[in-house]
N, C-alpha and C. Protein backbone atom coordinates (compact mmCIF):
# COMPACT_ATOMS: atom_id res chain seq x y z
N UNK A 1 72.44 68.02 138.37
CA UNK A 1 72.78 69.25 137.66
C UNK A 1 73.64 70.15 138.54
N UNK A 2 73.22 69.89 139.90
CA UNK A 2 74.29 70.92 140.92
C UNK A 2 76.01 70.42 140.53
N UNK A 3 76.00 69.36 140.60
CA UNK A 3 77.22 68.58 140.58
C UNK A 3 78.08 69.27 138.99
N UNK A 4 77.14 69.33 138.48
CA UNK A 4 77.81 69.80 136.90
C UNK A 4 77.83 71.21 136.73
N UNK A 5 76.91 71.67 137.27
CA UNK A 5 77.36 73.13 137.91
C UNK A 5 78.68 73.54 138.60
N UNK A 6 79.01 72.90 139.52
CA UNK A 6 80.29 73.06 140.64
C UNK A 6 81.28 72.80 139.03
N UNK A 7 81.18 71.44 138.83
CA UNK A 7 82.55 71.27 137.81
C UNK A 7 82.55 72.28 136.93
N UNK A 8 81.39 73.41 136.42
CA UNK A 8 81.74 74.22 135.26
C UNK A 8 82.05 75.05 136.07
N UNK A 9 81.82 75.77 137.30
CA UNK A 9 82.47 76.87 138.20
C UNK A 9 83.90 76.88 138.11
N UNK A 10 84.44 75.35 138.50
CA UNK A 10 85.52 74.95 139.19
C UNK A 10 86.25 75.45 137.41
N UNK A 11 85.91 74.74 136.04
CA UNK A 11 86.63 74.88 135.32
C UNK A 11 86.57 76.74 134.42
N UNK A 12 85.53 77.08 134.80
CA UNK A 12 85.48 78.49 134.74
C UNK A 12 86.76 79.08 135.37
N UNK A 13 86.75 79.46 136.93
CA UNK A 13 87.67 79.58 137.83
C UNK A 13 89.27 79.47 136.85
N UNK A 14 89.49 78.13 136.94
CA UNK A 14 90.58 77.80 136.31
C UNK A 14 91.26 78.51 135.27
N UNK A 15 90.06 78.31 134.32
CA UNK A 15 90.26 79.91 133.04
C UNK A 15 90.97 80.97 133.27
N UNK A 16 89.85 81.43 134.05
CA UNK A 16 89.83 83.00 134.61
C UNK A 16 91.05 82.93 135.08
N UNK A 17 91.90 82.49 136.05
CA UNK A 17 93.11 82.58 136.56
C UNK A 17 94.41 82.28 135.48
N UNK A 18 94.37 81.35 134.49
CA UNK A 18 95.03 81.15 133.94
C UNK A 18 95.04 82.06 132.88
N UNK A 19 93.93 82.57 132.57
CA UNK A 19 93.74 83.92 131.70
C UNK A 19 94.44 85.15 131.92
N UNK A 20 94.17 85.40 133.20
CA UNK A 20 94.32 86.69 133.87
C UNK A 20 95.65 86.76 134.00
N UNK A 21 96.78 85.37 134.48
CA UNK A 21 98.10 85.62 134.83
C UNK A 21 98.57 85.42 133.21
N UNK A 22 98.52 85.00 132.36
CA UNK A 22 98.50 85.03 131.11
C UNK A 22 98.88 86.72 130.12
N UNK A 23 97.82 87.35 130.67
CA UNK A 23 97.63 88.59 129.90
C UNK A 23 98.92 89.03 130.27
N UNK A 24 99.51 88.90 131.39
CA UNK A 24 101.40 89.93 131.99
C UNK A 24 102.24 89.30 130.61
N UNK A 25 101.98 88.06 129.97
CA UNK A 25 103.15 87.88 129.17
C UNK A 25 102.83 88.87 127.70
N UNK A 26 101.74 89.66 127.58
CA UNK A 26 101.55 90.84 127.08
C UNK A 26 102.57 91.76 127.38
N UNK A 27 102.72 92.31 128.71
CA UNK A 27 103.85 93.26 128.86
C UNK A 27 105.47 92.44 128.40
N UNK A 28 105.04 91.30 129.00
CA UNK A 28 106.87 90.79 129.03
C UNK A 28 107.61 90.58 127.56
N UNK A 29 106.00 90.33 126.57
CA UNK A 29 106.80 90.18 125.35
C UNK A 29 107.09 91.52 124.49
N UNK A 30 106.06 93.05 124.98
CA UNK A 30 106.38 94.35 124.76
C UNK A 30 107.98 95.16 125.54
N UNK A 31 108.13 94.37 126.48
CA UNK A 31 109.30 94.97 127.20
C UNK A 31 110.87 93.70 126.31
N UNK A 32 110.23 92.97 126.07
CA UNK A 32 111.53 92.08 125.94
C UNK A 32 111.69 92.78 123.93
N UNK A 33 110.69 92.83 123.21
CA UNK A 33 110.94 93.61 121.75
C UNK A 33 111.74 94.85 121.84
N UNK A 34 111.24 95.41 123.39
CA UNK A 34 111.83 96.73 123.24
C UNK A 34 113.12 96.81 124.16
N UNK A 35 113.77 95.96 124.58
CA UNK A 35 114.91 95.57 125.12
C UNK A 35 115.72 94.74 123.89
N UNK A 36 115.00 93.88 123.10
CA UNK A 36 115.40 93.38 121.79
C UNK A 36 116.26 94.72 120.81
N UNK A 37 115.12 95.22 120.23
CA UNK A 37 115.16 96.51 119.71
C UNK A 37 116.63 97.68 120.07
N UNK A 38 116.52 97.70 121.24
CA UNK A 38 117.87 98.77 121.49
C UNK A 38 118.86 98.41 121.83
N UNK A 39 118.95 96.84 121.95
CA UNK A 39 120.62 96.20 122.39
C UNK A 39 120.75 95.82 120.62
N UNK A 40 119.87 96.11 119.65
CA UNK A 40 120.16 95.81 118.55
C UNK A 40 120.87 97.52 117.88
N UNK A 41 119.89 98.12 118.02
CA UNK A 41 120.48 99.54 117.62
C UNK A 41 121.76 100.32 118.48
N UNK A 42 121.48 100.39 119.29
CA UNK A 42 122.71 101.03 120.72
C UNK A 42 123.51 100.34 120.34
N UNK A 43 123.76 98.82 120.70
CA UNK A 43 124.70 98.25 120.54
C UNK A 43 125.04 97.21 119.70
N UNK A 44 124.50 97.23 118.69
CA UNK A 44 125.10 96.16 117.44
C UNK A 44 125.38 94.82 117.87
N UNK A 45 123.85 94.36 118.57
CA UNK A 45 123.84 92.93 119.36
C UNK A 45 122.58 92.56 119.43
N UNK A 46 122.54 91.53 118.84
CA UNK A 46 121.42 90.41 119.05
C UNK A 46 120.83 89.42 119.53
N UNK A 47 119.99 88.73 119.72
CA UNK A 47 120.00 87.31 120.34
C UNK A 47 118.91 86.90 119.61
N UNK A 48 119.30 85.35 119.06
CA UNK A 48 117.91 84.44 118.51
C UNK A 48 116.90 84.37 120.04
N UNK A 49 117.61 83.93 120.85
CA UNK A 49 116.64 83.58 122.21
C UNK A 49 115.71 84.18 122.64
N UNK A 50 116.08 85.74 122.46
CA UNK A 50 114.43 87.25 122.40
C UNK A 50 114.05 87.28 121.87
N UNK A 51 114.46 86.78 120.66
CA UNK A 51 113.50 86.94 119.18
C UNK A 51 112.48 85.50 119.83
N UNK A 52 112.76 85.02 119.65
CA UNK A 52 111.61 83.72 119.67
C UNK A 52 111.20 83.52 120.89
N UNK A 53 111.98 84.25 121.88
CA UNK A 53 111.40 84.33 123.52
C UNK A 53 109.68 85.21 122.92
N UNK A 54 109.98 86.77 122.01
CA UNK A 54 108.97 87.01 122.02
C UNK A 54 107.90 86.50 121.15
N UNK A 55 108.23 85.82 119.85
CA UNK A 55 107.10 84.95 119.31
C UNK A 55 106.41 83.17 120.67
N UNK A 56 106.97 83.16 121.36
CA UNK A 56 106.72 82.03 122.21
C UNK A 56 105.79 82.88 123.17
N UNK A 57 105.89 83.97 123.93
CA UNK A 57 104.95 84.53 124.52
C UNK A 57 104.10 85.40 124.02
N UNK A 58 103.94 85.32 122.81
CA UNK A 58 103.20 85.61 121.86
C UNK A 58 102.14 84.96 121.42
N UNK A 59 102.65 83.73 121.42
CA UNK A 59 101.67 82.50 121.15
C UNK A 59 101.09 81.96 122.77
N UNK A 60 101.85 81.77 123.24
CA UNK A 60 101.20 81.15 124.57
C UNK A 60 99.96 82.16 125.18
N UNK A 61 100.06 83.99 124.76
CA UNK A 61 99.18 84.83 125.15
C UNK A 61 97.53 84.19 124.24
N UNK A 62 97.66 83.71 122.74
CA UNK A 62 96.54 83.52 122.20
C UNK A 62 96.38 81.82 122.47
N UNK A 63 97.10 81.31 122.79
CA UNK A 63 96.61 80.14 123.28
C UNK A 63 96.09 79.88 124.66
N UNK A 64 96.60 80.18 125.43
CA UNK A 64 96.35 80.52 127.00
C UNK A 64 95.00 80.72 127.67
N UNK A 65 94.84 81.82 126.54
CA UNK A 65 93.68 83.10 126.83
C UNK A 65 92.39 82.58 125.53
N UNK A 66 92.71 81.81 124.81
CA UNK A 66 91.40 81.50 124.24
C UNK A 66 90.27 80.89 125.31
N UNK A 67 90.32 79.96 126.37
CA UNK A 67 89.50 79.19 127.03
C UNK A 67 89.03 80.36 127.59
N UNK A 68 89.72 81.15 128.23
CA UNK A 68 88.82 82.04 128.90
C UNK A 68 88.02 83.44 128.21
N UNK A 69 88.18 83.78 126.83
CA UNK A 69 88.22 84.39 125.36
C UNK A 69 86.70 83.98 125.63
N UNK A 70 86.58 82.51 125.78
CA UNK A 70 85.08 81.26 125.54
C UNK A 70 84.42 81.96 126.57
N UNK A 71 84.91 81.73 127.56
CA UNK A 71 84.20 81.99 129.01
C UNK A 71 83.30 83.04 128.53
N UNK A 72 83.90 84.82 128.68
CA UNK A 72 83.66 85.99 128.00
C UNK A 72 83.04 86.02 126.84
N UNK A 73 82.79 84.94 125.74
CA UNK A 73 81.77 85.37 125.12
C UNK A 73 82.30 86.49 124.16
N UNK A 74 84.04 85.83 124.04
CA UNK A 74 84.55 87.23 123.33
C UNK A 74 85.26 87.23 121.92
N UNK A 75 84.56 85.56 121.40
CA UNK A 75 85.32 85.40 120.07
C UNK A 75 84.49 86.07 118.96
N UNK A 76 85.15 86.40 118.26
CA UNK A 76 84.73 87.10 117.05
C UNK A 76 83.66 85.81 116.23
N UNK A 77 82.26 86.65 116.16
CA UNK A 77 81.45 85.56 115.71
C UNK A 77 80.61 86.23 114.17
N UNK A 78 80.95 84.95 113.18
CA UNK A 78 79.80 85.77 111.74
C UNK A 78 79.01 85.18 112.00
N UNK A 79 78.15 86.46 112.28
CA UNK A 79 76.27 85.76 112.95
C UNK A 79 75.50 87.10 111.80
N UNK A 80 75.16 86.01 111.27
CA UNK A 80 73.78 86.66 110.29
C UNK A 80 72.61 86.58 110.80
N UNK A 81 72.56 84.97 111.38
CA UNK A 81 70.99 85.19 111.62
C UNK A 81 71.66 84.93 113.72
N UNK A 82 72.80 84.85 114.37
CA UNK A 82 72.55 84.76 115.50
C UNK A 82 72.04 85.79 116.48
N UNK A 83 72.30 87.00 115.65
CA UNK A 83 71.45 88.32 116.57
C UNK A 83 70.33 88.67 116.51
N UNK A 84 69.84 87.96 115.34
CA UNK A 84 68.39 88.25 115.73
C UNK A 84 67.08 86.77 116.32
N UNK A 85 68.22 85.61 116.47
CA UNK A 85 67.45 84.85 117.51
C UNK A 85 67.43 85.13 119.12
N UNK A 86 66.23 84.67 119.65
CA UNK A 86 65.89 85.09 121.41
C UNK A 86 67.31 84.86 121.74
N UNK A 87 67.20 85.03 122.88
CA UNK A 87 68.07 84.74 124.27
C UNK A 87 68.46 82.56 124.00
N UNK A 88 67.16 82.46 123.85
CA UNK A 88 66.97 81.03 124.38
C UNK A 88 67.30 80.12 123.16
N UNK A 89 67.52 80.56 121.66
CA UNK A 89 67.97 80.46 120.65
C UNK A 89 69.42 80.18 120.18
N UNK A 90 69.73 81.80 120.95
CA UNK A 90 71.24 81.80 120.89
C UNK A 90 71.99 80.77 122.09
N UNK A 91 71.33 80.21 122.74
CA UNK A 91 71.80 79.18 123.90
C UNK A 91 71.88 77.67 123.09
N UNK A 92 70.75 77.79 122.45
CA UNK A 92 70.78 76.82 122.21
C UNK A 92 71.92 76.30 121.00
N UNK A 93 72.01 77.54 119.68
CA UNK A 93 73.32 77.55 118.77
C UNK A 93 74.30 77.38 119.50
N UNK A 94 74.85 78.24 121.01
CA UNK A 94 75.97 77.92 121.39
C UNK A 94 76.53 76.36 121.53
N UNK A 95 75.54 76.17 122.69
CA UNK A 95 75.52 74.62 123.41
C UNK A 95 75.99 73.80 121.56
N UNK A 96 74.84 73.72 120.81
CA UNK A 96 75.14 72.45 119.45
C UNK A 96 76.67 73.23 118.52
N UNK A 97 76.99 74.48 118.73
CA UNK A 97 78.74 74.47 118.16
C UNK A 97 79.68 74.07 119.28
N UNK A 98 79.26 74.17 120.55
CA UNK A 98 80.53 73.59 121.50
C UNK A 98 80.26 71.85 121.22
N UNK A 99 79.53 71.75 120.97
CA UNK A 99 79.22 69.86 120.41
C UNK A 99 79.78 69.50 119.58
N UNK A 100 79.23 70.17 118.71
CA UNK A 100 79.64 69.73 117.25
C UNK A 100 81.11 69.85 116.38
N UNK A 101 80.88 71.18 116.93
CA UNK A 101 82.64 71.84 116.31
C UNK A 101 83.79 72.08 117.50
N UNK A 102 83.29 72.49 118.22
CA UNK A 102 84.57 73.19 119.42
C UNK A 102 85.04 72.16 119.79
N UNK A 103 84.00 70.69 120.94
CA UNK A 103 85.08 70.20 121.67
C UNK A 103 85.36 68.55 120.59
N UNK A 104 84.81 68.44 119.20
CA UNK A 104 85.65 67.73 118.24
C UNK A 104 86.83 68.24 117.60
N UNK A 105 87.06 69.48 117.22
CA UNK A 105 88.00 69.88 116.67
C UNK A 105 89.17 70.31 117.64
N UNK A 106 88.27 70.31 119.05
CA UNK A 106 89.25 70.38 120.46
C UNK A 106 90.71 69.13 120.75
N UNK A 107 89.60 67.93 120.66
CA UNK A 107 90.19 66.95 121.09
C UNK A 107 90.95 66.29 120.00
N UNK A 108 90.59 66.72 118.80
CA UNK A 108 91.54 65.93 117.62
C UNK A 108 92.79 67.07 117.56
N UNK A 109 92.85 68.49 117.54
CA UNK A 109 94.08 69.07 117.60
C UNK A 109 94.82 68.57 119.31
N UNK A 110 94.68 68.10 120.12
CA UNK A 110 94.74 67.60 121.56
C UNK A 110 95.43 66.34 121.25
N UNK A 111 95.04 65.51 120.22
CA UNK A 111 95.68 63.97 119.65
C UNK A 111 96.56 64.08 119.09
N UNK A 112 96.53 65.03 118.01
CA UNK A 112 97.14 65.23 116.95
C UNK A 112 99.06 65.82 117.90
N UNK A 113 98.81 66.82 118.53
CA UNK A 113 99.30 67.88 118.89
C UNK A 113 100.51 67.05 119.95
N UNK A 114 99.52 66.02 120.40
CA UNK A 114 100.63 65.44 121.85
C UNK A 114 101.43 64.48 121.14
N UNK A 115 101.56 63.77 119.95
CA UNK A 115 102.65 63.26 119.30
C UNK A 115 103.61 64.08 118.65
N UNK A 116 103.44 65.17 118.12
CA UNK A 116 104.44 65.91 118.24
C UNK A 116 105.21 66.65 119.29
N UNK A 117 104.30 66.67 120.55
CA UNK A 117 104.85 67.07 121.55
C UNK A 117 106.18 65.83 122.02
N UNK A 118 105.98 64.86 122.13
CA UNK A 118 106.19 63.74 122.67
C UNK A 118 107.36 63.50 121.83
N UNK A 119 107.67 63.72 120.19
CA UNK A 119 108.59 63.31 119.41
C UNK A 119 109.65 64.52 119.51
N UNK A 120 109.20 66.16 119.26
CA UNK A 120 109.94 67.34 119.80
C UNK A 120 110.62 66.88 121.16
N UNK A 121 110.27 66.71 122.52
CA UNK A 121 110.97 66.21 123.61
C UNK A 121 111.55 65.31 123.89
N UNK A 122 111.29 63.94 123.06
CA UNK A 122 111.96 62.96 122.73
C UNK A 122 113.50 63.38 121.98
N UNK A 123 113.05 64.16 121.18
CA UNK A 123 114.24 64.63 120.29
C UNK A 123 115.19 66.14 120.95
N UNK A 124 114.72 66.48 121.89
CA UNK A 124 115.14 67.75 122.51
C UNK A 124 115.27 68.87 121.56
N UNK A 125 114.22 68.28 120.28
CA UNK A 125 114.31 69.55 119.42
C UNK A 125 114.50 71.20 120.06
N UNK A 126 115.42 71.48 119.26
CA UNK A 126 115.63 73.13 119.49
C UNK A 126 115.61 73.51 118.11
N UNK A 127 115.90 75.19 118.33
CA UNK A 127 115.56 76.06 116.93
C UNK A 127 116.75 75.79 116.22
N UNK A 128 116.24 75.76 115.03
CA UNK A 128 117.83 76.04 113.91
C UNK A 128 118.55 77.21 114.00
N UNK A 129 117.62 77.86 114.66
CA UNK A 129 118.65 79.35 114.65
C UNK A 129 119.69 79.32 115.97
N UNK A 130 121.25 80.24 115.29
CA UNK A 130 122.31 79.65 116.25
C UNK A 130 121.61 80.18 117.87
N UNK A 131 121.88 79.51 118.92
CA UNK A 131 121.48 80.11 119.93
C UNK A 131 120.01 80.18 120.47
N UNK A 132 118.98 79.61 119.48
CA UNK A 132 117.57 79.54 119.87
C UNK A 132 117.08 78.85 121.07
N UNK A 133 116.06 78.92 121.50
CA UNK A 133 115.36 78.00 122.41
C UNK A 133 114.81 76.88 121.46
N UNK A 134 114.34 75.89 122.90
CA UNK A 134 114.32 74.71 123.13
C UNK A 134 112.52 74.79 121.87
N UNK A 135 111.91 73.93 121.23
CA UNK A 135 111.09 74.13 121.14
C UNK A 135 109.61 73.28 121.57
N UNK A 136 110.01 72.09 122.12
CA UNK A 136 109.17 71.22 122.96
C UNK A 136 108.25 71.75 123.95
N UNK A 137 108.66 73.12 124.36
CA UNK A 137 107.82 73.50 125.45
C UNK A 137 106.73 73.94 124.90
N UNK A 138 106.90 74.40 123.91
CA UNK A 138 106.20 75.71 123.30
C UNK A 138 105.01 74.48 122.53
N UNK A 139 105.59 73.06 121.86
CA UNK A 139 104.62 72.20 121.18
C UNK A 139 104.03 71.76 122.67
N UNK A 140 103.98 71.32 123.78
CA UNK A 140 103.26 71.20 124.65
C UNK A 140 102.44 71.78 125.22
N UNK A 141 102.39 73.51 125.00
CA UNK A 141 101.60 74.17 125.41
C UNK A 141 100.14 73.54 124.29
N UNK A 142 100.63 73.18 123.24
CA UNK A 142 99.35 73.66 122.51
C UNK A 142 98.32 72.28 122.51
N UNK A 143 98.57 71.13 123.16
CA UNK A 143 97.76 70.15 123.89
C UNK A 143 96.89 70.56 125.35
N UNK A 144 98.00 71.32 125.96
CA UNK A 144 97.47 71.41 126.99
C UNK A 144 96.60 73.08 127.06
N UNK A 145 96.34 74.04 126.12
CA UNK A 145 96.29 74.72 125.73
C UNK A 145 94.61 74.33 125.17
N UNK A 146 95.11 73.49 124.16
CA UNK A 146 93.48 72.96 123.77
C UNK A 146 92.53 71.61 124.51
N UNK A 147 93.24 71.62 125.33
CA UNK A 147 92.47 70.47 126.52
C UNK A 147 92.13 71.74 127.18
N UNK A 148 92.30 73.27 127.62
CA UNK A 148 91.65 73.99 128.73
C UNK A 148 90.60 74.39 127.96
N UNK A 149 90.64 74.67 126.50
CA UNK A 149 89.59 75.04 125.72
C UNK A 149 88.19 74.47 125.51
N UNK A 150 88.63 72.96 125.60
CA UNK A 150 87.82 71.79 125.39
C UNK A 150 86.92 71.58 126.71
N UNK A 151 87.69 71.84 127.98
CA UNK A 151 87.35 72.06 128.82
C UNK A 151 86.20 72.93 129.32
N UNK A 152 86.40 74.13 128.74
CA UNK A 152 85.87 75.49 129.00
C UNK A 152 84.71 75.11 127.97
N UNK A 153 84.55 74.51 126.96
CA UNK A 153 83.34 74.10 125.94
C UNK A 153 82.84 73.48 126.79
N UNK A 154 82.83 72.37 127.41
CA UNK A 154 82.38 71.39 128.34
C UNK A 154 81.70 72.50 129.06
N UNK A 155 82.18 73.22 130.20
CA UNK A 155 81.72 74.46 130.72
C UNK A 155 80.15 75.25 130.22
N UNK A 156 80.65 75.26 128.73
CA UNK A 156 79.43 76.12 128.48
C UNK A 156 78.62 75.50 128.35
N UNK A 157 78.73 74.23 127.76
CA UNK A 157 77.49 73.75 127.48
C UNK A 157 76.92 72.93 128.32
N UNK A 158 76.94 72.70 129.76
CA UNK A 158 76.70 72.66 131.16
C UNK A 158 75.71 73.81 131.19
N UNK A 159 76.76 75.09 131.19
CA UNK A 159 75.79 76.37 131.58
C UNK A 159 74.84 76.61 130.95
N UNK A 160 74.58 76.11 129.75
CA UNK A 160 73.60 76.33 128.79
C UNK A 160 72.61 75.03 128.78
N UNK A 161 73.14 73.58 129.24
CA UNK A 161 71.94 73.22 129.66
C UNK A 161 71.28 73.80 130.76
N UNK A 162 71.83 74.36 131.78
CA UNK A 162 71.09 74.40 132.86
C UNK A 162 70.32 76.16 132.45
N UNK A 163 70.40 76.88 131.56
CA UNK A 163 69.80 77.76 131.43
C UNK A 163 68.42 77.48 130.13
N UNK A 164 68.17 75.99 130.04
CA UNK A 164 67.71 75.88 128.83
C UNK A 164 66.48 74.54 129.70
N UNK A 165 67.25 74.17 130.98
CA UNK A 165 66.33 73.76 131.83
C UNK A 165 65.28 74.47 132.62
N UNK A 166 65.81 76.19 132.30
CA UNK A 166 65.61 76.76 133.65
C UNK A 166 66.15 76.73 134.73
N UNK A 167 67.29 76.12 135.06
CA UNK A 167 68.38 76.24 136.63
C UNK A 167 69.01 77.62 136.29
N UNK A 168 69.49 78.02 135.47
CA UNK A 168 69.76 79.46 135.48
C UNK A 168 68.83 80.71 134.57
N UNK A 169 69.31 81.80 134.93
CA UNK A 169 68.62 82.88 133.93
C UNK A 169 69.09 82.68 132.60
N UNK A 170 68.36 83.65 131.63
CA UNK A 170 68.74 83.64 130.77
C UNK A 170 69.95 84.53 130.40
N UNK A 171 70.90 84.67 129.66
CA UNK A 171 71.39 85.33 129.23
C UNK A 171 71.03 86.77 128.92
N UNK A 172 71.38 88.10 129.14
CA UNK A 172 71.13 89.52 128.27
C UNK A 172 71.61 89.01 127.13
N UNK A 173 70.31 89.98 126.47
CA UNK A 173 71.06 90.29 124.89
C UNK A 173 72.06 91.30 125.18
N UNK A 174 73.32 91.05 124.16
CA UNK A 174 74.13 91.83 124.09
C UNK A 174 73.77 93.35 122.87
N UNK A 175 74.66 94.30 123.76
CA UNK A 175 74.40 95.57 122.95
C UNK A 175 75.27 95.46 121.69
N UNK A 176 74.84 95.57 120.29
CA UNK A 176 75.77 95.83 119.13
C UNK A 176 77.33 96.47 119.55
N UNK A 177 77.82 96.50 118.84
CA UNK A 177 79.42 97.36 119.12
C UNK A 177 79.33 98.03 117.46
């Protein structure tokens, strides 16, 4: 169990960093709309390439940042009956949806996802729009995107056996919002 401990640290870690440098393409895609924005008004000039520069770091911010979203404990959840089971309850719902649903529906968008990656780069697909970017990069993120997710499920439900063994505490209940 130590051993599977270290690997959920190690893929925790990973998250967290890839999360954290993640969140700046928040500013870059607010500064590039608003650099978009006034070379459009000021000066009666456009570019497809900012436009979809900012839907591309747009997407890579909610793809990026979901694994570590997991970590945090920060996805939006409809829980009728999950707030009012124990501590040791709600461990246990987590652990059987990262099973059941998260890292199956992980690894089939992960299958699905890398043949289109593979046929986009094969094809050097780019945008139809005159002047757009490339769009292969952007279909590769979202394999490798949902392999960190799948990952980070793996993670929890490590942490949740070992809190369901007793190797760790339990979880706080969380305060309502």
């Amino acid at each position: 169990m130590d051993l599977l401990l270290r690997l959920a640290a190690v893929i925790d870690a990973l998250n967290r960093r890839i999360g954290r440098a993640t969140i700046w393409l928040v500013l870059g895609c607010v500064l590039l709309s608003a650099l978009t924005a006034t070379l459009r008004y000021l000066l009666d000039w456009g570019s497809n390439a900012m436009i979809e520069a900012q839907w591309f770091m747009f997407g890579l911010v909610f793809l990026l940042c979901a694994p570590w979203t997991l970590q945090e404990q920060g996805h939006v959840r409809v829980d009728i009956l999950y707030t009012r089971l124990p501590p040791r309850g709600r461990v246990w719902v987590d652990c059987l949806g990262a099973l059941l649903f998260l890292l199956p529906v992980s690894v089939l968008i992960v299958w699905d996802s890398w043949g289109w990656f593979l046929l986009s780069f094969h094809q050097n697909e780019s945008s139809f729009n005159p002047g757009g970017l490339w769009w292969w990069p952007m279909k590769l993120a979202i394999p490798i995107a949902f392999s960190l997710l799948a990952a980070q499920g793996v993670s929890e439900i490590i942490k949740g056996a070992a809190i369901l063994m007793g190797r760790r505490p339990l979880p706080a209940v969380p305060a309502g919002h």
